[in-house]
Protein backbone atom coordinates (compact mmCIF):
# COMPACT_ATOMS: atom_id res chain seq x y z
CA UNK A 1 -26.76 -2.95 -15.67
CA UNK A 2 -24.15 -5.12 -13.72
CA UNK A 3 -22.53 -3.40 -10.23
CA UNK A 4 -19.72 -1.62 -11.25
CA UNK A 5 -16.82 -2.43 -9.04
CA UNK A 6 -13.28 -1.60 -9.78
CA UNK A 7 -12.68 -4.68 -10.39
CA UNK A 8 -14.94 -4.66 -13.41
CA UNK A 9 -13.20 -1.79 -14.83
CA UNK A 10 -10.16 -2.25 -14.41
CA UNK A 11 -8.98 -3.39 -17.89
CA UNK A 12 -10.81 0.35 -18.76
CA UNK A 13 -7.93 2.22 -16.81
CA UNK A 14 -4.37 2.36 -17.18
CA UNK A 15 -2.33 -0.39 -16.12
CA UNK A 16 -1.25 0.60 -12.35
CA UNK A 17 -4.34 1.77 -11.58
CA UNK A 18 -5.51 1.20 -7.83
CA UNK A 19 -7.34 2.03 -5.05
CA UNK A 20 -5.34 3.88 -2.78
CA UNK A 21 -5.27 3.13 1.08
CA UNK A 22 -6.63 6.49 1.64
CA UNK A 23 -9.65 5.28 -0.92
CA UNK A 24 -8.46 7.67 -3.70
CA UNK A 25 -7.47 6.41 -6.99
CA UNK A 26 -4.09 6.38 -8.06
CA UNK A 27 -2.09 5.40 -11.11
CA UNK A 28 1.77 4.55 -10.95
CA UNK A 29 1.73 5.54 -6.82
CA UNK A 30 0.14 9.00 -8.32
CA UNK A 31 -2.90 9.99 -5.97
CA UNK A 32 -5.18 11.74 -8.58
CA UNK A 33 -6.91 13.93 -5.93
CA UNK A 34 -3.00 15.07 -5.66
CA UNK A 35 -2.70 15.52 -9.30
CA UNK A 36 -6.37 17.98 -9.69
CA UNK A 37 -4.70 19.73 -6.31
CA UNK A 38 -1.65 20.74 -9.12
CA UNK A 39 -2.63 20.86 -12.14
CA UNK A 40 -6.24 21.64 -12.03
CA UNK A 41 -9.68 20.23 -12.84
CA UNK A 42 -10.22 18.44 -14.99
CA UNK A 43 -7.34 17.21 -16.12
CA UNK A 44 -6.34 14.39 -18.47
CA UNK A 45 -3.69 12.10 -17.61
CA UNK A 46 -1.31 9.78 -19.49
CA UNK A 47 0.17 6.76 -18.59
CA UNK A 48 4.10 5.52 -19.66
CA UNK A 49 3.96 2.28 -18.96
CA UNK A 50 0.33 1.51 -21.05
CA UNK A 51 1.46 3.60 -24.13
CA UNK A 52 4.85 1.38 -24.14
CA UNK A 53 3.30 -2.34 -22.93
CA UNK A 54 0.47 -2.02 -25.93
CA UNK A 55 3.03 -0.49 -28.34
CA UNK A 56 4.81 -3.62 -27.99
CA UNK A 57 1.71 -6.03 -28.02
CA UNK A 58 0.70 -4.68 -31.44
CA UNK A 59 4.58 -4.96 -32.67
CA UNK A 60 4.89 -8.23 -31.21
CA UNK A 61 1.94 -9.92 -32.04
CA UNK A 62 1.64 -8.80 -35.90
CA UNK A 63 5.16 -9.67 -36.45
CA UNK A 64 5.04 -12.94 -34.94
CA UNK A 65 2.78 -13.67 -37.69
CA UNK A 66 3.90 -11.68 -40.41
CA UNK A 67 8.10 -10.94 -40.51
CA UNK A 68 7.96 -7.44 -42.68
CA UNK A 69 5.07 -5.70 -40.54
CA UNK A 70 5.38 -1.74 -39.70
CA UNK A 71 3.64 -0.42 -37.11
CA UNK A 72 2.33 3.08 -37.83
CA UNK A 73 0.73 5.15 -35.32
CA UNK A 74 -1.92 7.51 -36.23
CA UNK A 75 -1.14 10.84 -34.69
CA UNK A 76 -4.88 12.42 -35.38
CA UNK A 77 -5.76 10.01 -32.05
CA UNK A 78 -3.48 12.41 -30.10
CA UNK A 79 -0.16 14.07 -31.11
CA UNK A 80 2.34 15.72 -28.99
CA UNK A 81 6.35 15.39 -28.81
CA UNK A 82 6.87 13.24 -25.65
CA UNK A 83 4.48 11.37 -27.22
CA UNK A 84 6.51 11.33 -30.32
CA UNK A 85 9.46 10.43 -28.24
CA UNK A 86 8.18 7.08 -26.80
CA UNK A 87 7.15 5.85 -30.00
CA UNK A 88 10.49 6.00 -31.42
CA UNK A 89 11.54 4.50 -28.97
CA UNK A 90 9.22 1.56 -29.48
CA UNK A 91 9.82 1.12 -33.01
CA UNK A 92 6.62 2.60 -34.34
CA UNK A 93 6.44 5.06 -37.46
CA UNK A 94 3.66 8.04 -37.28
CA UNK A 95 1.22 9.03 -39.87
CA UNK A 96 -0.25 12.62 -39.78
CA UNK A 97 -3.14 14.34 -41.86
CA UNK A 98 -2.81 17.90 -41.23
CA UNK A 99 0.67 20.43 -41.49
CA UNK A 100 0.27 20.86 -37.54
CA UNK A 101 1.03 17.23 -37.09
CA UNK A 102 3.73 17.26 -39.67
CA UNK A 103 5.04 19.99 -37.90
CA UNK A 104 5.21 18.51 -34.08
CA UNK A 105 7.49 15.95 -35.86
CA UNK A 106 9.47 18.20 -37.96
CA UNK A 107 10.11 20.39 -34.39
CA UNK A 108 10.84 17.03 -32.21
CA UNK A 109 12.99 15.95 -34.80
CA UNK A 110 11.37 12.47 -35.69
CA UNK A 111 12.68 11.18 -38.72
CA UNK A 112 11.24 11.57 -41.53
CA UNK A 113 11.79 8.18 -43.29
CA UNK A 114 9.14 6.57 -40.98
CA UNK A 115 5.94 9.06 -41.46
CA UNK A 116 3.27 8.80 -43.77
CA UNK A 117 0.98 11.73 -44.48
CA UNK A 118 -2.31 11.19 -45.02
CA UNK A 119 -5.68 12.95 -45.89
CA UNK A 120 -8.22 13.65 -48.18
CA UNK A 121 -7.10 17.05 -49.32
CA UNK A 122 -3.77 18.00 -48.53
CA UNK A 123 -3.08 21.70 -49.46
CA UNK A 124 -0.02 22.74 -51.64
CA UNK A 125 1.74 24.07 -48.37
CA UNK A 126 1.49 20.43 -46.87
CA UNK A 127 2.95 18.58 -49.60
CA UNK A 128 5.70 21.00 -50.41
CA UNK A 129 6.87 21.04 -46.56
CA UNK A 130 6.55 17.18 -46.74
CA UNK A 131 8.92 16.95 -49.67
CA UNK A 132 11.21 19.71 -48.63
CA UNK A 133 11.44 17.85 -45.56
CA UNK A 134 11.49 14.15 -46.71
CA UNK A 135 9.31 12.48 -45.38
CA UNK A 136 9.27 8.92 -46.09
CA UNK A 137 5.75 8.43 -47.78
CA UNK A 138 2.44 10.37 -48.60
CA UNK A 139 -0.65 8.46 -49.59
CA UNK A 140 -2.73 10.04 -52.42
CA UNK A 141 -6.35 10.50 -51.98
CA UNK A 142 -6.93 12.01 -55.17
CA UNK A 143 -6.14 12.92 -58.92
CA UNK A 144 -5.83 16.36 -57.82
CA UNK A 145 -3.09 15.52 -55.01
CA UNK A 146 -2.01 13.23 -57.67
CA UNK A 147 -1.42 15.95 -60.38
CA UNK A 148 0.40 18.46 -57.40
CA UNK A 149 2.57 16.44 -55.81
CA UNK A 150 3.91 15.60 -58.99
CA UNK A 151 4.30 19.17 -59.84
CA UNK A 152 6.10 20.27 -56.39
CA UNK A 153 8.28 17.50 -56.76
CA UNK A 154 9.12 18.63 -60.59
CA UNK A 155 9.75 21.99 -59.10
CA UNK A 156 12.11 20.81 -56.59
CA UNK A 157 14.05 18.17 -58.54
CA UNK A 158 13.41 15.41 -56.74
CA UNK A 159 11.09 12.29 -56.31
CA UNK A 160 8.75 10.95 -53.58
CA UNK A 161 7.66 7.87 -53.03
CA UNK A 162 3.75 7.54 -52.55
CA UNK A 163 0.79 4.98 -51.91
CA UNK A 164 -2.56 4.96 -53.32
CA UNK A 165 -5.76 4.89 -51.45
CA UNK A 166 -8.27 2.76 -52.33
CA UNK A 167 -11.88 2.64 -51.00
CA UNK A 168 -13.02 -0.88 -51.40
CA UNK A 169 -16.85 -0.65 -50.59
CA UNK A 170 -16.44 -2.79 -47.44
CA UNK A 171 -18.79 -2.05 -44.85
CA UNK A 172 -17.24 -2.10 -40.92
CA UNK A 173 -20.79 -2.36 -39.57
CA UNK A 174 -19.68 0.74 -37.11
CA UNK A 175 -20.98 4.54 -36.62
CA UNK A 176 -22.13 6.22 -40.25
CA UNK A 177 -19.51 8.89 -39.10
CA UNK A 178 -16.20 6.68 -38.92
CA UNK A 179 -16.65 4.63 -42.04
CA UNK A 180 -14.25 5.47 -44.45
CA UNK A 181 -14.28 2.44 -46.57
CA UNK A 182 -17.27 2.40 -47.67
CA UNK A 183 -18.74 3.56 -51.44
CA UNK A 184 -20.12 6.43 -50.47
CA UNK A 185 -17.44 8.43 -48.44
CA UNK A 186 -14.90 11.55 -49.26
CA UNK A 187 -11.75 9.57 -48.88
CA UNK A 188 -10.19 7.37 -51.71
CA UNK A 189 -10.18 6.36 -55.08
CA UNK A 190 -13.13 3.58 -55.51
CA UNK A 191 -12.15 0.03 -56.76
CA UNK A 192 -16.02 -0.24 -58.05
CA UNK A 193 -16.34 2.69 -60.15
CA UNK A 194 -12.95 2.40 -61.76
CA UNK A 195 -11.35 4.99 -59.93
CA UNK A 196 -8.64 3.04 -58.58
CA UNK A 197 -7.44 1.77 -61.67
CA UNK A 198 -7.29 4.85 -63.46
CA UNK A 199 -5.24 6.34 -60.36
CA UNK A 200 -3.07 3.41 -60.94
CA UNK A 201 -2.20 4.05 -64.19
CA UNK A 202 -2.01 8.13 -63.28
CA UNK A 203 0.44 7.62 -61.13
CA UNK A 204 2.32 5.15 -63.51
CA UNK A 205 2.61 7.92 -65.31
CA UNK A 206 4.01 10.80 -63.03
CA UNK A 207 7.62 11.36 -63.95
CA UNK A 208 8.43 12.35 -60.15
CA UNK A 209 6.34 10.04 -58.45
CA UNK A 210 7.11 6.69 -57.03
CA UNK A 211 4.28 4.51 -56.38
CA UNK A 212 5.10 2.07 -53.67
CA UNK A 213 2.07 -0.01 -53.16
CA UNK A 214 -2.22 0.40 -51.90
CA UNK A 215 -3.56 1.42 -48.88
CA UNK A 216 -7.00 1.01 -47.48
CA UNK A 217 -8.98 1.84 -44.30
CA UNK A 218 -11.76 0.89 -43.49
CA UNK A 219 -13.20 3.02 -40.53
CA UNK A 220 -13.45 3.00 -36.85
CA UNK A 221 -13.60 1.41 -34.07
CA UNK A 222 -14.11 -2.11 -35.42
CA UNK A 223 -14.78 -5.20 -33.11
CA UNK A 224 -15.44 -7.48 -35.90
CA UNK A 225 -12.64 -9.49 -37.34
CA UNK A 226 -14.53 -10.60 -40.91
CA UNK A 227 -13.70 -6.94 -42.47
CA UNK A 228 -10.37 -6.94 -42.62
CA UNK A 229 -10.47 -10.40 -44.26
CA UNK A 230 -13.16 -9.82 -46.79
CA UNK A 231 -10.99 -6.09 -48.03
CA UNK A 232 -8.07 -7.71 -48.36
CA UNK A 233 -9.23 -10.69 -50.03
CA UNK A 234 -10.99 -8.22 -52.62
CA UNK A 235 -8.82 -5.76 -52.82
CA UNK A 236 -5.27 -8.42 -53.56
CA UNK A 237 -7.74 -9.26 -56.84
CA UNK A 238 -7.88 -6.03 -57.69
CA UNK A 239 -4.30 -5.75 -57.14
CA UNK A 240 -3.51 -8.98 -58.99
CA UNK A 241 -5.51 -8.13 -62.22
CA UNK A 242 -4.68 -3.62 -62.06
CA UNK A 243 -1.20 -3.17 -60.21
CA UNK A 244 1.53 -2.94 -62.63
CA UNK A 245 3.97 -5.92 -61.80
CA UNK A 246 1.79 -6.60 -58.76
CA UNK A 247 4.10 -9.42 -57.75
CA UNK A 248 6.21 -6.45 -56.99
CA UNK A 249 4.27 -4.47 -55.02
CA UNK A 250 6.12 -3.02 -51.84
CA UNK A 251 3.57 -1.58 -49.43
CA UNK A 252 0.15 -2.85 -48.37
CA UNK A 253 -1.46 -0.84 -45.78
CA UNK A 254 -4.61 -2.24 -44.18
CA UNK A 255 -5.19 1.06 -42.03
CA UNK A 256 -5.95 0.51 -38.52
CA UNK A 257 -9.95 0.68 -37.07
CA UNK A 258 -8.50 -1.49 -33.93
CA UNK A 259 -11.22 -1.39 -31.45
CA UNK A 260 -11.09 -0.54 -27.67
CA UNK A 261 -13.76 -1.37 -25.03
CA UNK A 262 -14.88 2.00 -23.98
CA UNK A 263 -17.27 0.58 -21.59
CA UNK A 264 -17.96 -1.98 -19.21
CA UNK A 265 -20.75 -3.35 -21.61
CA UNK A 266 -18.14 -3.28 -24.44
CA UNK A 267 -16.36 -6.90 -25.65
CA UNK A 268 -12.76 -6.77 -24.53
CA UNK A 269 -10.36 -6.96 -27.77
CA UNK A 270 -8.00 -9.50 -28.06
CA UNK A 271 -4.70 -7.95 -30.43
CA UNK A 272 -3.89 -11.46 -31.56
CA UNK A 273 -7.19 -12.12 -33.12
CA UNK A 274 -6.80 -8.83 -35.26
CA UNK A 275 -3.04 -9.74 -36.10
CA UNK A 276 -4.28 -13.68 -36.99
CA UNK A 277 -6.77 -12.69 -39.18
CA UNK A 278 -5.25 -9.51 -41.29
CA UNK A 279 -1.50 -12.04 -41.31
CA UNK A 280 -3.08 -14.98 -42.40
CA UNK A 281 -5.80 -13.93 -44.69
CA UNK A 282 -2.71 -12.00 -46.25
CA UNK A 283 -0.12 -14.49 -46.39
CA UNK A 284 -3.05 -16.87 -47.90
CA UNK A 285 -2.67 -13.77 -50.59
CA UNK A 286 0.84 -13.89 -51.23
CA UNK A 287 1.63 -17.40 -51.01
CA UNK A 288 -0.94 -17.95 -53.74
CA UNK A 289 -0.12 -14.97 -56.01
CA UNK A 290 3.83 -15.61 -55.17
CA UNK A 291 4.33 -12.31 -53.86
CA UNK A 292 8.00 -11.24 -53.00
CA UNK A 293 8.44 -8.93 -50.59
CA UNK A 294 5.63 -7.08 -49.60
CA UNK A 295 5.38 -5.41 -46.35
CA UNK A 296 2.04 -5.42 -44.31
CA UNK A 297 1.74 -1.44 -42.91
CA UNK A 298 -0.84 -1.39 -39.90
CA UNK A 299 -1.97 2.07 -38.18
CA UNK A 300 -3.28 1.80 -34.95
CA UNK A 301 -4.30 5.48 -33.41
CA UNK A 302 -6.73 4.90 -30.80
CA UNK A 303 -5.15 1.32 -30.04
CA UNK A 304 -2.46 2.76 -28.62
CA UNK A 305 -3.62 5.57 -26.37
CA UNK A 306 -7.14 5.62 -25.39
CA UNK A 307 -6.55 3.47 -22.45
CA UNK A 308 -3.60 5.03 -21.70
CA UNK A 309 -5.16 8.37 -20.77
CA UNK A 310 -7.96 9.28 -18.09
CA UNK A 311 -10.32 12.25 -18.10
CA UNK A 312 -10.66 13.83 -14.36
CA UNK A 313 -13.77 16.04 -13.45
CA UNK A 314 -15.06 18.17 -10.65
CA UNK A 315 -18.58 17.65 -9.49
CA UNK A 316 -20.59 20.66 -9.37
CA UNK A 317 -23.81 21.62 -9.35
CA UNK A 318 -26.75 18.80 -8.91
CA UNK A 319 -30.13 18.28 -10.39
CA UNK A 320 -32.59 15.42 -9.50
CA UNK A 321 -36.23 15.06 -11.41
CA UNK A 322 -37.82 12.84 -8.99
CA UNK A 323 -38.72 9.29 -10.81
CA UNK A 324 -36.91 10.57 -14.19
CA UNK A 325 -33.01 11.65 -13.80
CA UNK A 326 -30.15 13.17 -11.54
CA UNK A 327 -28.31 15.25 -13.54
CA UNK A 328 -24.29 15.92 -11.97
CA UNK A 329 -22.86 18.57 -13.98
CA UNK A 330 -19.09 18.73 -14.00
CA UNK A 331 -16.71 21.59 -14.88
CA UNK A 332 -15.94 20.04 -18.53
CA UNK A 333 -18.13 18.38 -21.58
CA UNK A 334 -18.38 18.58 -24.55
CA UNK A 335 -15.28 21.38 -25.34
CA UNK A 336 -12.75 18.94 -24.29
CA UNK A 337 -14.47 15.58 -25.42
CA UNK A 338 -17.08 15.53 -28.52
CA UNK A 339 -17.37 12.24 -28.87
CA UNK A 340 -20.10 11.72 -26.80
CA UNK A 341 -22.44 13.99 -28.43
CA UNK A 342 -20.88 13.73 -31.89
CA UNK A 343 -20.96 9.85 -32.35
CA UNK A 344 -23.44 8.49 -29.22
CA UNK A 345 -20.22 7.14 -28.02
CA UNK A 346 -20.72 5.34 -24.28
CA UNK A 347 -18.57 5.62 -21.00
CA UNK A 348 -18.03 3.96 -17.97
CA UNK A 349 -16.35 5.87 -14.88
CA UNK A 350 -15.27 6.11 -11.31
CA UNK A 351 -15.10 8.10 -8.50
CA UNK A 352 -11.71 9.44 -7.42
CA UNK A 353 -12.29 10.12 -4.23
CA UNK A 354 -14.86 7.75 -2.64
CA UNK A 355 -13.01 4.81 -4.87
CA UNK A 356 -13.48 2.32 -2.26
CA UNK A 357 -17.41 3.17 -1.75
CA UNK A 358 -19.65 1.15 -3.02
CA UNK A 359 -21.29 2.54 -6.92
CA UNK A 360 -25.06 2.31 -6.71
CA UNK A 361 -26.58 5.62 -7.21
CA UNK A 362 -27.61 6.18 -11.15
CA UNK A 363 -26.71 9.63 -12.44
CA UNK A 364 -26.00 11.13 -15.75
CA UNK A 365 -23.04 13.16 -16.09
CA UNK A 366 -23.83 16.52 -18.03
CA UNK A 367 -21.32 19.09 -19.19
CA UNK A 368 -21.21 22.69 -18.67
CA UNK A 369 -21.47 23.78 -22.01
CA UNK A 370 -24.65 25.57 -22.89
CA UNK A 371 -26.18 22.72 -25.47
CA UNK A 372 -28.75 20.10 -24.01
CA UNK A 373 -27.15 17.48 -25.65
CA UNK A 374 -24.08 18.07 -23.25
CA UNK A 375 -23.80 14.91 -21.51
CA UNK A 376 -20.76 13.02 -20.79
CA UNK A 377 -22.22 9.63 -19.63
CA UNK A 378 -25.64 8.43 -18.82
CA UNK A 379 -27.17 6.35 -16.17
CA UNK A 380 -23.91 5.27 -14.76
CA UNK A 381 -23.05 4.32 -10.61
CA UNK A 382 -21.77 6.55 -8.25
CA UNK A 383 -21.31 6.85 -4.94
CA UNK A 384 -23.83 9.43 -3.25
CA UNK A 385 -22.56 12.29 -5.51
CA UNK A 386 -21.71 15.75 -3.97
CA UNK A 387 -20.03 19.34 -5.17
CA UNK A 388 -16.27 18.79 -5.23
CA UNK A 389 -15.99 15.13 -5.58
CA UNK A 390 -13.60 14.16 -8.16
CA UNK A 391 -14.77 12.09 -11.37
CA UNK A 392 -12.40 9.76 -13.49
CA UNK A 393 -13.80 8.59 -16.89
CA UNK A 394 -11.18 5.75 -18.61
CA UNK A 395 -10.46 5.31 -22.07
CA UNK A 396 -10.04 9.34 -22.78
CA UNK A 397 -6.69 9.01 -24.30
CA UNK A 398 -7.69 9.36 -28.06
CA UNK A 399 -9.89 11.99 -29.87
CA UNK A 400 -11.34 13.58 -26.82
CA UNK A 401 -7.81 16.14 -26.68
CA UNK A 402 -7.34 15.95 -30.12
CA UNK A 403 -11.21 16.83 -30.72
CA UNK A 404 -11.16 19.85 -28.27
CA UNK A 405 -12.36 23.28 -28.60
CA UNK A 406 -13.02 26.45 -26.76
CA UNK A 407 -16.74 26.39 -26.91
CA UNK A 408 -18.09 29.02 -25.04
CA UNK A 409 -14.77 30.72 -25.19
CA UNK A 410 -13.60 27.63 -22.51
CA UNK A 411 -9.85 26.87 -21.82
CA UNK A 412 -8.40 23.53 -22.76
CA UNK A 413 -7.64 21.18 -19.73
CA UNK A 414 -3.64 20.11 -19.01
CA UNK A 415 -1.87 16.94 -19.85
CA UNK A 416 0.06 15.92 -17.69
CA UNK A 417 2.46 12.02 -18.27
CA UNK A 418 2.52 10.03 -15.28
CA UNK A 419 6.15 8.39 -16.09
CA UNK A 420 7.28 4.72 -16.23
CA UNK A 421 9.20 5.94 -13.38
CA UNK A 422 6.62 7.09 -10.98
CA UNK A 423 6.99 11.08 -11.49
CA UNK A 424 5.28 13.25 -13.19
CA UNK A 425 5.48 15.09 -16.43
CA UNK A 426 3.39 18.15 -17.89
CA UNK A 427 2.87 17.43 -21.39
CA UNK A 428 0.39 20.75 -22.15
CA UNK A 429 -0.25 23.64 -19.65
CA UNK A 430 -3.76 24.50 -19.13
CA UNK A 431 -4.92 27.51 -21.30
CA UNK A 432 -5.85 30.56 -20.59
CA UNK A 433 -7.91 33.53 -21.37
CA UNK A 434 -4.42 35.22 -22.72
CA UNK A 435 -4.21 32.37 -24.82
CA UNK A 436 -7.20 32.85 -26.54
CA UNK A 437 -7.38 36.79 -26.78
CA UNK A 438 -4.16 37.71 -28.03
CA UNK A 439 -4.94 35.46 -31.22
CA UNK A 440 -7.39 38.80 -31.13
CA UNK A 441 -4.85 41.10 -30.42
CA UNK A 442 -6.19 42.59 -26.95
């Protein structure tokens, strides 16, 4: 392992991050000692500025290659309404998969026009409040959402616009878990068993239905560039020789699957390399099959916030098997971030509060959650680790939240939004045991 200095990890944290002169981290002038003192431990904290800065880098740098690109964020990385808000303001659209997501935007009054529902089984509830409410586009995973939609919408009078989601066998070479593109998976109609043309020509015929264009995704998170070149090469042939005046088609939505270095081991990702290869391998496309005016849809989730957003811990109690391990349990785990022990996923962190000391002691982080298999990071630095130290672990900022639970009847951390300006702003109180038990009605 290489020594871990801050230096090293900095590109891990949110921009503004620092080493205070006390020796304390801090983001934006924010001492996040201060910030456990307030809000409690642990704690996961957002950053303004890094949502905004890499909103526009994706915006930027696909469009500078590709005029008609939409940005689309996927809400299932982490949804809330100030969230909501900032996107707007950036010029991004949101996709949700669920009725609760729908519903945050619904309440915060996004508009409609710009979100996408997606999903592999939508329920009738979810596709009637998406019509009632307009939304702008829902992407159909299946003949059965297919044959619903159309009904609702025959119900109601009215028409919605849809895409169709194709699975074109195209292997991401990432976890088993997050590849969705794949043959064998739940979500989308399969190009190679003739699925996807016979949803084509479904949805041709659905009286209420207006079918807008494809959509694929391939899975997640996805360092390698050669993906995104071999789907769309294979699935603009399928287009050419299935899609009913393909050199019409409106919408075509590579999905997202934008990596993030989680780690210090991990490559950094370069957003221009991703928007080269998915502009040019699909302007090669349209230039050769004279395609009018297609729009390129691209959905970065994670992207966006992961490295906006740091998890803070408390050191507690500490174990050491002489020649084997130290185990430093911390008052979180796996409740408030799976990933770990759902997908082997890998961490780097930091100390909080002896930030300027140097990292040389190898510990594993372990949650307090009663599973063995509750460990946040392994064999990583620290400083000489004691009770009451604080720990920060970067990159939090998608799918740990979003992933949470109250495992062992445990209360979900706050969210707080450290603020372009400086201040801060409490996105989500922390929960608590009222919370939980008058779902129970005591």
């Amino acid at each position: 392992m290489n020594k871990v200095t801050f230096e090293n990890l900095k590109h891990l944290f949110p921009e503004k991050t620092k080493i205070s002169e006390k020796g304390n981290l801090e983001i934006n002038n924010n001492d996040l000692s201060d910030l456990v003192n307030e809000f409690g431990s642990p704690l996961y904290v957002y950053d303004e500025n890094t949502i905004r800065n890499i909103s526009r880098e994706y915006i930027n740098c696909f469009k500078s290659k590709f005029e008609n690109v939409h940005v689309s964020y996927s809400s299932k990385a982490f949804s809330n309404p100030v969230l909501s808000q900032i996107l707007l303001e950036e010029g991004l659209g949101i996709d949700v998969v669920s009725g609760g997501e729908l519903e945050i935007l619904i309440r915060c009054k996004f508009p409609m026009k710009d979100v996408n529902f997606h999903g592999n089984n939508k329920s009738e509830y979810e596709l009637r409040k998406s019509v009632i409410n307009n939304i702008g586009l829902i992407t159909i995973d299946s003949f059965y959402e297919l044959d619903l939609l159309d009904s609702i919408c025959n119900e109601l009078n009215t028409t919605q616009n849809i895409t169709l989601r194709l699975s074109p066998s195209v292997d991401p070479h990432t976890h088993e878990l997050t590849s969705t593109g794949i043959l064998d998976t739940k979500f989308g109609f399969s190009i190679e068993t003739g699925a996807a043309k016979d949803a084509i020509i479904s949805a041709q015929k659905k009286n209420n239905l207006n079918l807008k264009g494809i959509h694929f995704h391939l899975g997640s998170p996805i360092f390698e560039l050669s993906p995104y070149e071999e789907a769309i090469n294979y699935v603009f042939e399928f287009v050419k020789d299935n899609y009913p005046n393909y050199k019409d088609i409106e919408i075509f939505n590579v999905g997202g699957g934008f990596a993030v270095p989680y780690s210090v081991d991990d490559p950094i990702v370069n957003i221009d390399n991703y928007a080269s290869t998915i502009c040019n391998t699909l302007k090669e496309n349209v230039n050769k099959n004279s395609i009018k005016n297609v729009k390129l849809v691209i959905e970065p989730g994670r992207a966006i916030v992961a490295r906006s957003g740091i998890a803070i811990y408390t050191i507690g109690g500490i174990k050491e098997i002489p020649n084997l391990r130290k185990y430093v349990s911390v008052d979180g785990g796996m409740a408030d971030n799976i990933r770990p022990a759902l997908y082997g996923s890998k961490y780097s962190l930091f100390s909080v509060n002896k930030a300027n000391m140097p990292h040389e002691e190898i510990v594993t982080i372990a949650g307090k959650f009663c599973e063995t298999g509750d460990k946040l990071v392994e064999n990583v630095p620290l400083p000489k680790p004691e009770s009451n130290d604080l720990i920060a672990i970067p990159v939090s900022g998608a799918y740990n939240f979003s992933m949470s639970s109250n495992y062992n009847v445990s209360l979900r951390p706050a969210i707080v939004l450290i603020k372009s300006n400086g201040k801060v702003q409490l996105l989500r109180r922390r929960e608590t045991y009222n919370d939980i038990l008058e779902l129970s009605g005591i």
